[in-house]
N, C-alpha and C. Protein backbone atom coordinates (compact mmCIF):
# COMPACT_ATOMS: atom_id res chain seq x y z
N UNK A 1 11.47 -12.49 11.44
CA UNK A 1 10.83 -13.26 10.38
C UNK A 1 9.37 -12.81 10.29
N UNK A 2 8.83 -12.39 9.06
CA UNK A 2 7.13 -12.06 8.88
C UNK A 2 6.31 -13.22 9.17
N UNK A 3 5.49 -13.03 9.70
CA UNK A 3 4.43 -13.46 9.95
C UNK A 3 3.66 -14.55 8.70
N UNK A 4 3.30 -15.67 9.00
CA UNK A 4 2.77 -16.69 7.68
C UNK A 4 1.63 -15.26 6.50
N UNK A 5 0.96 -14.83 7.86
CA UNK A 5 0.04 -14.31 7.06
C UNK A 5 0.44 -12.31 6.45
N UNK A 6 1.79 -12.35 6.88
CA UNK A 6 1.67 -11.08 6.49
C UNK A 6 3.20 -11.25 5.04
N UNK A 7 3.26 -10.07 4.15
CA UNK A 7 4.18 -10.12 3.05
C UNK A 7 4.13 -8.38 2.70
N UNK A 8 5.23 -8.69 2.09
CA UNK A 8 5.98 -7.00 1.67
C UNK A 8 6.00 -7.44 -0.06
N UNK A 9 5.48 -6.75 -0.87
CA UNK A 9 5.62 -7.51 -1.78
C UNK A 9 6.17 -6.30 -2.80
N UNK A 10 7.04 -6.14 -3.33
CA UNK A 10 7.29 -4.67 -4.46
C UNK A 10 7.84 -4.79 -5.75
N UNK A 11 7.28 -3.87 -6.57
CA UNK A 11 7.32 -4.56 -8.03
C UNK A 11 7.89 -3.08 -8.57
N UNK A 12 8.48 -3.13 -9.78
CA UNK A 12 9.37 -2.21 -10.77
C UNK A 12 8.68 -1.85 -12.10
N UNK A 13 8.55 -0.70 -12.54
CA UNK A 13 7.81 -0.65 -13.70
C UNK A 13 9.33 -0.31 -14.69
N UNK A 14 8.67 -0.38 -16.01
CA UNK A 14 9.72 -0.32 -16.75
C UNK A 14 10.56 1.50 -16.76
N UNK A 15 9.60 2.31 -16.32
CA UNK A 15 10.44 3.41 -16.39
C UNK A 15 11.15 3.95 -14.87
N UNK A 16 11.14 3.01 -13.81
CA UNK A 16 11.77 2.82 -12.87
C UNK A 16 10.97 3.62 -11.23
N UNK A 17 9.24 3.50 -12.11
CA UNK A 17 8.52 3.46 -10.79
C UNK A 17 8.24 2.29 -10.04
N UNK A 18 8.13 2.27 -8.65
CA UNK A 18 7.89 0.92 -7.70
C UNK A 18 6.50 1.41 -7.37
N UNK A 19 5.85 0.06 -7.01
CA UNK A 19 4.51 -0.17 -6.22
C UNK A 19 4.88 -0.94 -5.18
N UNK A 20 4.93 -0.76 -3.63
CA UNK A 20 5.32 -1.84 -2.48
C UNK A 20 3.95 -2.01 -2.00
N UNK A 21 3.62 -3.13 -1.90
CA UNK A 21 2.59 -3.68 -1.04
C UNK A 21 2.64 -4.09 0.48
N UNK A 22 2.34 -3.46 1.44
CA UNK A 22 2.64 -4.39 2.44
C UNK A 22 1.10 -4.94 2.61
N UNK A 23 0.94 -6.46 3.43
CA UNK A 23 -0.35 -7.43 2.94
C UNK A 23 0.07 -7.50 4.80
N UNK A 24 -1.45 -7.80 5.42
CA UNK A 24 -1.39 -8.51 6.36
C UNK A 24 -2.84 -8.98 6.98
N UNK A 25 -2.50 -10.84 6.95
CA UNK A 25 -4.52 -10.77 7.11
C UNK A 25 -5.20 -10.73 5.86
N UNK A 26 -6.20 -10.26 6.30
CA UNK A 26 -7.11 -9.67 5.27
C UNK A 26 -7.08 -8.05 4.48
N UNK A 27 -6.16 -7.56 4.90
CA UNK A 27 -5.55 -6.26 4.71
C UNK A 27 -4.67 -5.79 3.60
N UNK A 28 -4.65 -4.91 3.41
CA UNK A 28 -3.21 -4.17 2.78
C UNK A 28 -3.50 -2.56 2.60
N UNK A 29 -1.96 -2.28 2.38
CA UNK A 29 -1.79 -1.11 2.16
C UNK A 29 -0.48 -0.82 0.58
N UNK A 30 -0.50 0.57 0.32
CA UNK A 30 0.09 0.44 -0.78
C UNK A 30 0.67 1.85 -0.80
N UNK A 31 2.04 1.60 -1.73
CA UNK A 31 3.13 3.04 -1.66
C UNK A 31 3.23 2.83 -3.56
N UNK A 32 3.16 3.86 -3.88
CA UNK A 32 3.45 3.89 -5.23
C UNK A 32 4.69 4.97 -5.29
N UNK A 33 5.73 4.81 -5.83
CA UNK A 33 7.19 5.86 -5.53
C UNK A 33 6.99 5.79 -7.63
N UNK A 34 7.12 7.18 -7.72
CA UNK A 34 7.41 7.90 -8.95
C UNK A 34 8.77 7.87 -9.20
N UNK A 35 10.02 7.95 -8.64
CA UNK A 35 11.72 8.10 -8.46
C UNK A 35 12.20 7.73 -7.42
N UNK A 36 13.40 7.64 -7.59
CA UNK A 36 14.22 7.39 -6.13
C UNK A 36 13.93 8.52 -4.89
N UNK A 37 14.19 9.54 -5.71
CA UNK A 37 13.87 10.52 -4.64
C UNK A 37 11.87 11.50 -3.78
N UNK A 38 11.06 10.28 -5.16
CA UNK A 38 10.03 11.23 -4.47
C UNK A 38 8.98 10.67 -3.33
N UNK A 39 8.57 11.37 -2.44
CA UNK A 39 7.82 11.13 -1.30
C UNK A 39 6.65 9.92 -1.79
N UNK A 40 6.19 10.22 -2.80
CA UNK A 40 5.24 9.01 -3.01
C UNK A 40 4.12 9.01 -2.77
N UNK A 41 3.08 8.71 -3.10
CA UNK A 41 1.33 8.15 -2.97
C UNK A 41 1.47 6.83 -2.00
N UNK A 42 0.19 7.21 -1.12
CA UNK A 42 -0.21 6.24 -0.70
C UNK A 42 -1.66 5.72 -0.56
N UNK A 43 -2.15 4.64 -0.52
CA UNK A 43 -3.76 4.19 -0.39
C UNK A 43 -4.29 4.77 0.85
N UNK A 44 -5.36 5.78 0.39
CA UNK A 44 -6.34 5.92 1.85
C UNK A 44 -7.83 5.26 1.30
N UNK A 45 -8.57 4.92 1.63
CA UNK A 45 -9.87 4.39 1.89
C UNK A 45 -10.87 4.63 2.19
N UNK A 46 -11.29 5.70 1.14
CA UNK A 46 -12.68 6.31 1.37
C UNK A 46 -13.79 6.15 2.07
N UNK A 47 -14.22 4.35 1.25
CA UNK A 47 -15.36 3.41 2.23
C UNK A 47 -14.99 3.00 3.14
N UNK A 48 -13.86 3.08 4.17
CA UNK A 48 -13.68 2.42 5.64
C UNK A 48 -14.58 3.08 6.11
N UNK A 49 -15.10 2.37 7.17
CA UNK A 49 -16.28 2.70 7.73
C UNK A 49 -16.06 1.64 9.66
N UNK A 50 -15.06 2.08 10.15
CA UNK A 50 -14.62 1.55 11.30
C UNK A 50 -14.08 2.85 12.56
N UNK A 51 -13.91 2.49 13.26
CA UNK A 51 -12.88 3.85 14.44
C UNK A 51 -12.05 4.34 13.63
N UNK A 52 -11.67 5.69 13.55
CA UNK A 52 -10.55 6.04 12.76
C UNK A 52 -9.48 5.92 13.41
N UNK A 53 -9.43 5.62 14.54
CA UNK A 53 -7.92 5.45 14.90
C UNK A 53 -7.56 4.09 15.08
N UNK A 54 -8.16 3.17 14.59
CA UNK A 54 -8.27 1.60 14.60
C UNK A 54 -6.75 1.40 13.88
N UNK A 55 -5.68 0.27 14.04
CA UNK A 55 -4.58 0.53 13.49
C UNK A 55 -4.29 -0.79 12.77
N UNK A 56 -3.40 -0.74 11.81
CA UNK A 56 -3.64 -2.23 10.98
C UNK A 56 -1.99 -2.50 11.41
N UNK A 57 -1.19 -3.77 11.87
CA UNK A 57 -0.05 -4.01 12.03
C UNK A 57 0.68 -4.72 10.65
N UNK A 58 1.98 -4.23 10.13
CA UNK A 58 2.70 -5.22 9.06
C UNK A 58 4.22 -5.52 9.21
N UNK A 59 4.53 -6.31 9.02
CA UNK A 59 5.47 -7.16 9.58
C UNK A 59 6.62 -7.18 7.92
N UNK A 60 7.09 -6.35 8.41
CA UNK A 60 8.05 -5.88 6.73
C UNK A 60 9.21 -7.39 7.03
N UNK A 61 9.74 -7.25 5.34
CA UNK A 61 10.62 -8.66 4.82
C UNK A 61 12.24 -8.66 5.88
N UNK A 62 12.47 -7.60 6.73
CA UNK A 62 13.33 -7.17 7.59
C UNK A 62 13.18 -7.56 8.97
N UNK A 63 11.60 -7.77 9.05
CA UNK A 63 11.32 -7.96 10.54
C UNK A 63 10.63 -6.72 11.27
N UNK A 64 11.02 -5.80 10.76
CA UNK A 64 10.46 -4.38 11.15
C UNK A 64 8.96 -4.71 11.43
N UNK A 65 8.45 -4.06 12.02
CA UNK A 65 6.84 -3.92 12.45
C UNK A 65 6.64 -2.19 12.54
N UNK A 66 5.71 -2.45 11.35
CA UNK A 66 4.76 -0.71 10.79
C UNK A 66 3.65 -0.99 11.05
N UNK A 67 3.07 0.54 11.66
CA UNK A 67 1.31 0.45 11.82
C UNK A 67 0.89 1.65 10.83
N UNK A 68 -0.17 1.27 10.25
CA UNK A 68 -0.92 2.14 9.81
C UNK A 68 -2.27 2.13 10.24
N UNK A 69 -2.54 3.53 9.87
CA UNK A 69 -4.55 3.22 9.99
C UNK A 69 -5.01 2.52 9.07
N UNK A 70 -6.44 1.91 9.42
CA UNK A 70 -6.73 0.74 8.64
C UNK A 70 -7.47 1.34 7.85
N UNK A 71 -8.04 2.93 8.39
CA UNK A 71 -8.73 3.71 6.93
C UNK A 71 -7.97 4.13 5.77
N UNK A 72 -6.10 3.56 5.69
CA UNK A 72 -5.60 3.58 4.65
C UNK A 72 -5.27 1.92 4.17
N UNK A 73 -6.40 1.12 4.06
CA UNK A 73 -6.06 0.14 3.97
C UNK A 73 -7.38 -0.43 2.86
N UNK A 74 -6.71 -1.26 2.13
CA UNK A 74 -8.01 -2.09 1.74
C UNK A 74 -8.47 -3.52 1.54
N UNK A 75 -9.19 -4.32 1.37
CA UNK A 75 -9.01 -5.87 1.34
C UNK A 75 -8.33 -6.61 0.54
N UNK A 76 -7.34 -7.01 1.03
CA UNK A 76 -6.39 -8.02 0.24
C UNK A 76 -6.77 -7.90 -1.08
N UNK A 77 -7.99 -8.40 -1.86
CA UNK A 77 -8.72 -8.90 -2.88
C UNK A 77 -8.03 -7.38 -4.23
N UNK A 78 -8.48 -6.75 -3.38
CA UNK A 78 -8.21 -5.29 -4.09
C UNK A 78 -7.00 -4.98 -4.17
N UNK A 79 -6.19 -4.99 -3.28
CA UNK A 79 -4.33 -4.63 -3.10
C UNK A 79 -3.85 -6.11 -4.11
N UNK A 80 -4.49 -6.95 -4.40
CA UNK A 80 -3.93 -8.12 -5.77
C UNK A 80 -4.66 -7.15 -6.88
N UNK A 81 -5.70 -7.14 -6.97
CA UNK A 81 -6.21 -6.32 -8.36
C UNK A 81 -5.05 -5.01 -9.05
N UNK A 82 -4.77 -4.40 -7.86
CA UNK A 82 -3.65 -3.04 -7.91
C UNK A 82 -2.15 -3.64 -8.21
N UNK A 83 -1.92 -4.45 -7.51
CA UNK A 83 -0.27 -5.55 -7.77
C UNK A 83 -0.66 -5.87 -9.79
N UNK A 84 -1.69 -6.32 -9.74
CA UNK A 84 -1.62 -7.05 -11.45
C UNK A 84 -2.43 -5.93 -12.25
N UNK A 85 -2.89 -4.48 -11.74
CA UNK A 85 -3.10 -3.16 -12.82
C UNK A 85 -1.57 -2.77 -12.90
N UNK A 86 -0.65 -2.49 -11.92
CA UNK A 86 0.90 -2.37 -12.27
C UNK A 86 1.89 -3.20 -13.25
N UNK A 87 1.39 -4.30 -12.71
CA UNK A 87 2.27 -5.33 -13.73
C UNK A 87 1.84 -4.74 -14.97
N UNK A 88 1.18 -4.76 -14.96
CA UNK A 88 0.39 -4.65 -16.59
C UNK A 88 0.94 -3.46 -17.19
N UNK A 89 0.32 -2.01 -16.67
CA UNK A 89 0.26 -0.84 -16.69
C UNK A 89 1.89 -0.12 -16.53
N UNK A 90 2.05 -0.45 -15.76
CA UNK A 90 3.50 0.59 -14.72
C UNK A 90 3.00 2.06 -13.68
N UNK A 91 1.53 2.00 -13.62
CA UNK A 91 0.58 2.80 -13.15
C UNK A 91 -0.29 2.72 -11.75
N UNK A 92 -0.10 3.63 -10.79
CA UNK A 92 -1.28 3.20 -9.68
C UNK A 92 -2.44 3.10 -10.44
N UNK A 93 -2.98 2.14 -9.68
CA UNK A 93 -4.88 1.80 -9.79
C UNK A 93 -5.62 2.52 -9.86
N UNK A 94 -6.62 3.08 -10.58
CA UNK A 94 -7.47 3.90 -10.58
C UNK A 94 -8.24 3.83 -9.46
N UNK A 95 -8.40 2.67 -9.47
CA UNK A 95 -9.29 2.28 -8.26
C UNK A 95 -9.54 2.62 -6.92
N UNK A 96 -7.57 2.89 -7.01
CA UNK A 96 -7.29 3.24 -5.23
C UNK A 96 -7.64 4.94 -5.45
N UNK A 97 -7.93 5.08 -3.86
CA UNK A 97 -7.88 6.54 -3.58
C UNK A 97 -6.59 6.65 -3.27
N UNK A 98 -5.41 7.98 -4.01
CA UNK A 98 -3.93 8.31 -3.43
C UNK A 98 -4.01 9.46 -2.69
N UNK A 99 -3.29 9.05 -1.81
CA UNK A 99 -2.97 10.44 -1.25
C UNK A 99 -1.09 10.97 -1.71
N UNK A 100 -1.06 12.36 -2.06
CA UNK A 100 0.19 12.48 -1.96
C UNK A 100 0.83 12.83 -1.38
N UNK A 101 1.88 12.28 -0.48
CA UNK A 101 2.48 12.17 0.33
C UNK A 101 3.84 13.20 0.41
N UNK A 102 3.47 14.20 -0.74
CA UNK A 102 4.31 15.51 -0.42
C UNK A 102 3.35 16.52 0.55
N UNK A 103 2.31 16.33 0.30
CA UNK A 103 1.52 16.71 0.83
C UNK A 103 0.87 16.83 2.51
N UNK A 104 0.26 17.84 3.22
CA UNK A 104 -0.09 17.18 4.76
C UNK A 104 -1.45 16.63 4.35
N UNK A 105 -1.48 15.59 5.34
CA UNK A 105 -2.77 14.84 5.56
C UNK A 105 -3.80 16.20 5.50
N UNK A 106 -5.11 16.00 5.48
CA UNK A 106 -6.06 16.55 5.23
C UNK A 106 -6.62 16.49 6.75
């Protein structure tokens, strides 16, 4: 069972891209999937400004427990702004920095 304070939250655009949020805390992170089959964007975080190997924990709708770095993470406040530019849009956030995840890390 997730955590009170943590949520998986994922939404459908009309041409059958997803945005998944996972939220935890004061946190989040974000997957934007183009198709069923493609690797996908994810949020990294330019302005983190903490240890880089500092790790953020999320507690998926399964029970599963994922870590990420928290320099791919951003404040709740912002991962809602990105949830309701999708609704709207069917588009990642301008806002966020993506990384693409066909791609190797940098």
């Amino acid at each position: 069972m997730p955590e009170p304070s943590s949520r998986e939250v994922w939404l459908e655009g009309a041409g059958g891209e997803r945005l998944c949020a996972l939220i935890s805390g004061g946190r989040g992170w974000l997957m934007f999937l183009r198709g069923p089959d493609d690797p996908g964007l994810s949020s990294r975080n330019p302005a983190y400004d903490a240890p880089g190997d500092a790790l953020a924990d999320f507690t998926l709708s399964n029970g599963q427990r994922d870590q990420y770095p928290l320099s791919w993470t951003y404040p709740v406040e912002v991962i809602e702004r990105a949830l309701d530019h999708f609704r709207s849009t069917g588009a990642p956030a301008p806002f966020i920095a993506w990384h693409d995840d066909a791609e190797p890390e940098a």
